[in-house]
Protein backbone atom coordinates (compact mmCIF):
# COMPACT_ATOMS: atom_id res chain seq x y z
CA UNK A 1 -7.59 13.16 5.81
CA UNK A 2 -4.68 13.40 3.49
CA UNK A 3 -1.17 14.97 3.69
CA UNK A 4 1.69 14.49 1.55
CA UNK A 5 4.64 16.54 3.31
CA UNK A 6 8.31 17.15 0.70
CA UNK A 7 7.88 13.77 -1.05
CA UNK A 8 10.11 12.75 -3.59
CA UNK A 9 10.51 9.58 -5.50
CA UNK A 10 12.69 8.61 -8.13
CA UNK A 11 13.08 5.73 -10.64
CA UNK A 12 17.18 5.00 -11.25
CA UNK A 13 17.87 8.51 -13.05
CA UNK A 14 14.44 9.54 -13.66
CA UNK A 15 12.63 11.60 -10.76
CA UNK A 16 9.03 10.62 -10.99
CA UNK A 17 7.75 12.91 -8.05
CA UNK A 18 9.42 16.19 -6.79
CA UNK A 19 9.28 17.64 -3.12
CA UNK A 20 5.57 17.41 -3.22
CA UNK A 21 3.71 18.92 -0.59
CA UNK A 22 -0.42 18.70 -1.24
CA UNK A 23 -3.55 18.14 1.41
CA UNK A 24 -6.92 15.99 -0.06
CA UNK A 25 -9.52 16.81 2.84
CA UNK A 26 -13.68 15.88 2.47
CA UNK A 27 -14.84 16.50 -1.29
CA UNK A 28 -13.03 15.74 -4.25
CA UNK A 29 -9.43 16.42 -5.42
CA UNK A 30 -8.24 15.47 -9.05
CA UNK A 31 -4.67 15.06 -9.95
CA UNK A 32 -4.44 16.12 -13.46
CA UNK A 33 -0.82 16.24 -16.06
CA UNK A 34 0.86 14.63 -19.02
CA UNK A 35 1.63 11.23 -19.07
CA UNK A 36 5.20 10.43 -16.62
CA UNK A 37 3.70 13.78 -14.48
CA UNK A 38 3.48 11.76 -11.28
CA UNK A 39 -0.38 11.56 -10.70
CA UNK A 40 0.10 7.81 -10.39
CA UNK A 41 2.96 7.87 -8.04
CA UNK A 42 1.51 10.29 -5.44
CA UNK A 43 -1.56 7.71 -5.33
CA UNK A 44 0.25 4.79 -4.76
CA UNK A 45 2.26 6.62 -1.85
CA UNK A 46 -1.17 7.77 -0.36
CA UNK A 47 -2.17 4.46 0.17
CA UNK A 48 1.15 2.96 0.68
CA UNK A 49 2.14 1.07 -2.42
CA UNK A 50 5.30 2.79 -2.97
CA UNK A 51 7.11 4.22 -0.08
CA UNK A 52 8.78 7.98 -0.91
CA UNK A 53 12.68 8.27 -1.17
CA UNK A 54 12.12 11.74 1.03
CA UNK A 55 9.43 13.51 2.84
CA UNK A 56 6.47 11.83 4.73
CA UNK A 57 2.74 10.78 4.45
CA UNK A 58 -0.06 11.43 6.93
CA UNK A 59 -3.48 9.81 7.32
CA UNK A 60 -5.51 11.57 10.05
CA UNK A 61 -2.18 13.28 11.15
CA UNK A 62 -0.35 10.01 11.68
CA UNK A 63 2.33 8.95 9.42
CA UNK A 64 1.88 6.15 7.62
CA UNK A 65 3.92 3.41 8.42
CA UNK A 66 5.03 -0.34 7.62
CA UNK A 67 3.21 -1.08 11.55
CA UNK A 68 0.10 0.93 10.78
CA UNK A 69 -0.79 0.39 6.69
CA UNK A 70 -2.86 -2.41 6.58
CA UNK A 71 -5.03 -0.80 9.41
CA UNK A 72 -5.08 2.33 7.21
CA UNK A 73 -5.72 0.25 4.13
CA UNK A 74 -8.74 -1.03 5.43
CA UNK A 75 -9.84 2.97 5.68
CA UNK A 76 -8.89 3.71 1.94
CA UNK A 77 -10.74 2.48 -1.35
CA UNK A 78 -8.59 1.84 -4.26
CA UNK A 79 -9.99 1.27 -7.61
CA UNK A 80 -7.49 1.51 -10.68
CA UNK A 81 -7.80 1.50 -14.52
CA UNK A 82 -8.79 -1.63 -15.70
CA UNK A 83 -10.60 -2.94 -12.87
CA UNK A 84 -8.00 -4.58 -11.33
CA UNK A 85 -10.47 -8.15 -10.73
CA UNK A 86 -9.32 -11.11 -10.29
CA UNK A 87 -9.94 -12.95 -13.30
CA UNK A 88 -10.86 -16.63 -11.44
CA UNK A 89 -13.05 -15.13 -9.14
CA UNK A 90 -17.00 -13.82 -9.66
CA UNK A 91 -17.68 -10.23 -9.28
CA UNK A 92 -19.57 -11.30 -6.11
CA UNK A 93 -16.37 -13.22 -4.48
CA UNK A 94 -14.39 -9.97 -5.73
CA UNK A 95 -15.98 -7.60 -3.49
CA UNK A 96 -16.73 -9.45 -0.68
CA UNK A 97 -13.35 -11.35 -0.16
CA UNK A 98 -11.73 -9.06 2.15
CA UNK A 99 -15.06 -8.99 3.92
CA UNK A 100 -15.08 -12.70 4.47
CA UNK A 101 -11.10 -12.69 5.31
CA UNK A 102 -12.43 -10.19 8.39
CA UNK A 103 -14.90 -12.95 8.94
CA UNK A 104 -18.01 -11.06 8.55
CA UNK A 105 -21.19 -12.66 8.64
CA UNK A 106 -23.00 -14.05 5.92
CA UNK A 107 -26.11 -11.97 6.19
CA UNK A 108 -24.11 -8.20 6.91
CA UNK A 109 -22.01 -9.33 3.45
CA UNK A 110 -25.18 -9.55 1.61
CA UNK A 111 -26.84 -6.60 2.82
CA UNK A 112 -23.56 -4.51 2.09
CA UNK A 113 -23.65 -6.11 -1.34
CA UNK A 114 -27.07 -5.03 -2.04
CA UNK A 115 -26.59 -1.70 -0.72
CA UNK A 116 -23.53 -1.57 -2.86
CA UNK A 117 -25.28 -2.88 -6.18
CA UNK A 118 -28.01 0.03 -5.81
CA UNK A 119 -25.67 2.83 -5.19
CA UNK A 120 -23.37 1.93 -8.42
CA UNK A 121 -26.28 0.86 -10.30
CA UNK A 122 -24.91 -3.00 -11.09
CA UNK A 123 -27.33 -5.43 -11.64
CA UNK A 124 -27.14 -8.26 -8.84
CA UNK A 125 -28.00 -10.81 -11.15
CA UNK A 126 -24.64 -9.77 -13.19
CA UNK A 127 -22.59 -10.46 -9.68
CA UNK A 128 -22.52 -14.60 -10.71
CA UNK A 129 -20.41 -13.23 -13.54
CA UNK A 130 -16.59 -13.84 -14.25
CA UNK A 131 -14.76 -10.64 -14.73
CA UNK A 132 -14.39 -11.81 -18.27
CA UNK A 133 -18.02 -11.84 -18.74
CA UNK A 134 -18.75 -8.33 -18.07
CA UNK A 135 -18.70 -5.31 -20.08
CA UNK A 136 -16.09 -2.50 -19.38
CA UNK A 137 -18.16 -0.52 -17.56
CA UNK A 138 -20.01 -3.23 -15.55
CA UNK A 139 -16.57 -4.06 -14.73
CA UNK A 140 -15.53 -0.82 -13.60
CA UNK A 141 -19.15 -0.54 -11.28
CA UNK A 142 -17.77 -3.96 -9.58
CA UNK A 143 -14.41 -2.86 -8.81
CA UNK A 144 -15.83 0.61 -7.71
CA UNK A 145 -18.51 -1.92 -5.18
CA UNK A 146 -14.75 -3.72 -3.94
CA UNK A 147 -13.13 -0.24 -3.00
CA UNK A 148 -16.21 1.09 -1.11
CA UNK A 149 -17.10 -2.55 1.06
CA UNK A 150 -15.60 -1.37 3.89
CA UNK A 151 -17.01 1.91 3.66
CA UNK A 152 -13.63 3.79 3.89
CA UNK A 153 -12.93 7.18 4.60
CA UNK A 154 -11.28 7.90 1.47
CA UNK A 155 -11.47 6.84 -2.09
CA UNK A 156 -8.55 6.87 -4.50
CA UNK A 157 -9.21 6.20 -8.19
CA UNK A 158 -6.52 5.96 -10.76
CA UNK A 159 -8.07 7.05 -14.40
CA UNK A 160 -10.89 4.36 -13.50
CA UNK A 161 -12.59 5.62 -16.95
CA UNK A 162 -10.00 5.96 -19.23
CA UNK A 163 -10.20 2.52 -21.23
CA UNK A 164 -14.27 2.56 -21.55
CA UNK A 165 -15.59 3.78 -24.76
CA UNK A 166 -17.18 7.60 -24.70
CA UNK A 167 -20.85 7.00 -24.51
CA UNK A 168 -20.39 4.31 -21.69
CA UNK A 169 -17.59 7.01 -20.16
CA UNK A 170 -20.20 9.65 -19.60
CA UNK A 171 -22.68 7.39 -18.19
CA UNK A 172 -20.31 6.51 -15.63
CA UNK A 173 -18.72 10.18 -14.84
CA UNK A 174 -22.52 11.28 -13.99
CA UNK A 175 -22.80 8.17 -11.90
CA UNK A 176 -19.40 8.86 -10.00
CA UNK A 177 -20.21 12.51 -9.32
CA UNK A 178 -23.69 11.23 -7.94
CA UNK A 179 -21.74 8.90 -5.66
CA UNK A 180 -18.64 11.17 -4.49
CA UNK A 181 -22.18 13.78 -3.46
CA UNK A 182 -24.45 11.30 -1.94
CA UNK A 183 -21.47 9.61 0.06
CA UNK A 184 -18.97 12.88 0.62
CA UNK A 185 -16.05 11.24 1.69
CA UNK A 186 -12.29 12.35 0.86
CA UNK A 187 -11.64 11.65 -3.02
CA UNK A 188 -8.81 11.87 -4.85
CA UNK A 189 -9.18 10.81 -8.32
CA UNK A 190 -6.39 10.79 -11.03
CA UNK A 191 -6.90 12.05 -14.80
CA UNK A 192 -5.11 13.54 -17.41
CA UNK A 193 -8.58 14.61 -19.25
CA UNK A 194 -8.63 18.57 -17.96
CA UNK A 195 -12.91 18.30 -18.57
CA UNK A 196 -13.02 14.87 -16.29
CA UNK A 197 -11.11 17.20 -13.72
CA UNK A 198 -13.46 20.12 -14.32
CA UNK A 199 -16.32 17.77 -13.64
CA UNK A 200 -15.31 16.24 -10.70
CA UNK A 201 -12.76 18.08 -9.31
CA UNK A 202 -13.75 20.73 -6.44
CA UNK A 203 -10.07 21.18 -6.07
CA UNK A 204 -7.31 20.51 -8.92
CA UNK A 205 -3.71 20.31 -8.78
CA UNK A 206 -2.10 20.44 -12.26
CA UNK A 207 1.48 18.63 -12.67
CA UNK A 208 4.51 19.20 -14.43
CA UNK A 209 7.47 16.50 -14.17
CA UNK A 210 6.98 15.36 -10.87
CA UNK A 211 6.34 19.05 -9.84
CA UNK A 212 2.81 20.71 -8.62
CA UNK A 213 2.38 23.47 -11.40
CA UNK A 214 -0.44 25.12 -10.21
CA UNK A 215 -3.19 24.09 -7.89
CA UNK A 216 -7.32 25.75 -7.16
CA UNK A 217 -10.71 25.85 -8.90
CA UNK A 218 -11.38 24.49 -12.80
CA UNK A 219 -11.92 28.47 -13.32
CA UNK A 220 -8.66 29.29 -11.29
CA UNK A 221 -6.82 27.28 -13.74
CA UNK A 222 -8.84 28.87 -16.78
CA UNK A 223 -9.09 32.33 -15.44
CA UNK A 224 -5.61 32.38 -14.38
CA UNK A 225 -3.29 30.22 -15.52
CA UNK A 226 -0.21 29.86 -13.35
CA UNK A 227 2.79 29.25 -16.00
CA UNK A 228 2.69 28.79 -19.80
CA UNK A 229 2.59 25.43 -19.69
CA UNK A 230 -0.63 25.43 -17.28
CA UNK A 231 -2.17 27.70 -20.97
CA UNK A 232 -0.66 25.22 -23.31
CA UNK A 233 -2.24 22.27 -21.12
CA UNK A 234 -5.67 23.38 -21.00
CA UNK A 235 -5.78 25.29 -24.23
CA UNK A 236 -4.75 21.56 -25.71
CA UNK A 237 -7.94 19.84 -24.44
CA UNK A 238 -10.64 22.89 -24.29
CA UNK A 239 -12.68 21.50 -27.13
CA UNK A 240 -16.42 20.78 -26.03
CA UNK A 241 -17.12 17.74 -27.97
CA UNK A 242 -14.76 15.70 -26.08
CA UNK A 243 -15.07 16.74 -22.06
CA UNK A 244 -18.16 16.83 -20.19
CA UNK A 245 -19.80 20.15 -19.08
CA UNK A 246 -18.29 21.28 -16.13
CA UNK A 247 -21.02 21.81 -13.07
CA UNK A 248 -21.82 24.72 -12.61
């Protein structure tokens, strides 16, 4: 679904992403690496945020261009950190807004809505709520119901559990997994917590300064680590009591 051919990209004198060349098809790839890595950057150029200073990006085979990115935006579910809601608007006018901009009908909005609220497990009542008014993870479930109203082809999530406390982070990793299964589109999520990647990821590409360091199975990168820094990496994190059990 996915192809990032030789892109580069770099900030004044700092090179955030290096001649990458990587493929996300149907199941779930996790971008995993230190902070300033370039996980965030290759998202953004997947779904055409940031445009790379070399090298190209495909959707379907076609390169993604200024003509063709909002019809390929439409095809790609974004869902970022914090939420990324707009604060004036109910959870309800959130996700449905670029449904009513592509004037769908009242009754096919509701019925996605409900369909959405089931799958992500979000109370509809909760849906009259201002962003402001939800909890972190309620939050999260709404922006998650926003990236997936169109029913895209791919889903792109940038660390969407990283600011949510660790009992209300596990609830939502099982949930997630559950989703990515039942729906098995083309995911590409972005972490820098080696047992999120293990838990999700059926494929995981490890980065290094803008670089891909090493790239396969959670046991590929246990089993054989790549380069020292790939050992240093997951040696740094391996502790049980803060990553979820792998699947097996």
């Amino acid at each position: 679904m996915l192809e990032l051919e030789g892109v580069s990209k770099r900030y004044g004198d700092r090179i955030a992403v290096n001649d990458v060349r990587l493929r996300a098809d149907r199941g779930t790839t996790v971008l995993i690496g230190p902070s300033g890595c370039g996980k965030s950057t290759l998202l953004r150029m997947m779904i055409g945020l940031i445009r790379p200073d070399a090298g190209q990006v495909f959707f379907e085979g076609a390169t993604l261009t200024r003509q063709n990115i909002l019809h390929v935006r439409r095809r790609i579910g974004y869902v970022v950190q914090d939420g990324g809601l707009f604060p004036h608007l109910t959870a309800h006018k959130n996700v449905t807004l670029v449904p009513q901009y592509l004037n769908w009908d009242r009754g096919r909005i509701e019925a996605r809505v409900a369909e959405l609220a089931e799958l992500t497990r979000m109370p509809r009542a909760l849906l009259a709520n201002l962003p402001h008014e939800l909890s972190g993870g309620q939050r999260q479930r709404v922006s998650l119901m926003r990236a997936l109203v169109l029913d895209p082809d791919v889903l792109l999530l940038d660390e969407p559990l990283a600011a949510l406390d660790p009992m209300v982070r596990r609830d939502l990793q099982q949930d997630l997994l559950d989703i990515f299964k039942r729906l098995g589109k083309t995911v590409v999520l972005v972490t820098h917590d080696i047992g999120e990647a293990a838990f999700f990821g059926d494929r995981i590409i490890l980065l290094r300064d803008g670089r891909i360091v090493q790239e396969g199975t959670w046991r590929d990168l246990v089993n054989r680590p790549a380069t020292d820094f790939a050992t240093k990496f997951i040696n740094a994190q391996r502790s049980p009591a803060l990553a979820p059990e792998a699947p097996p």
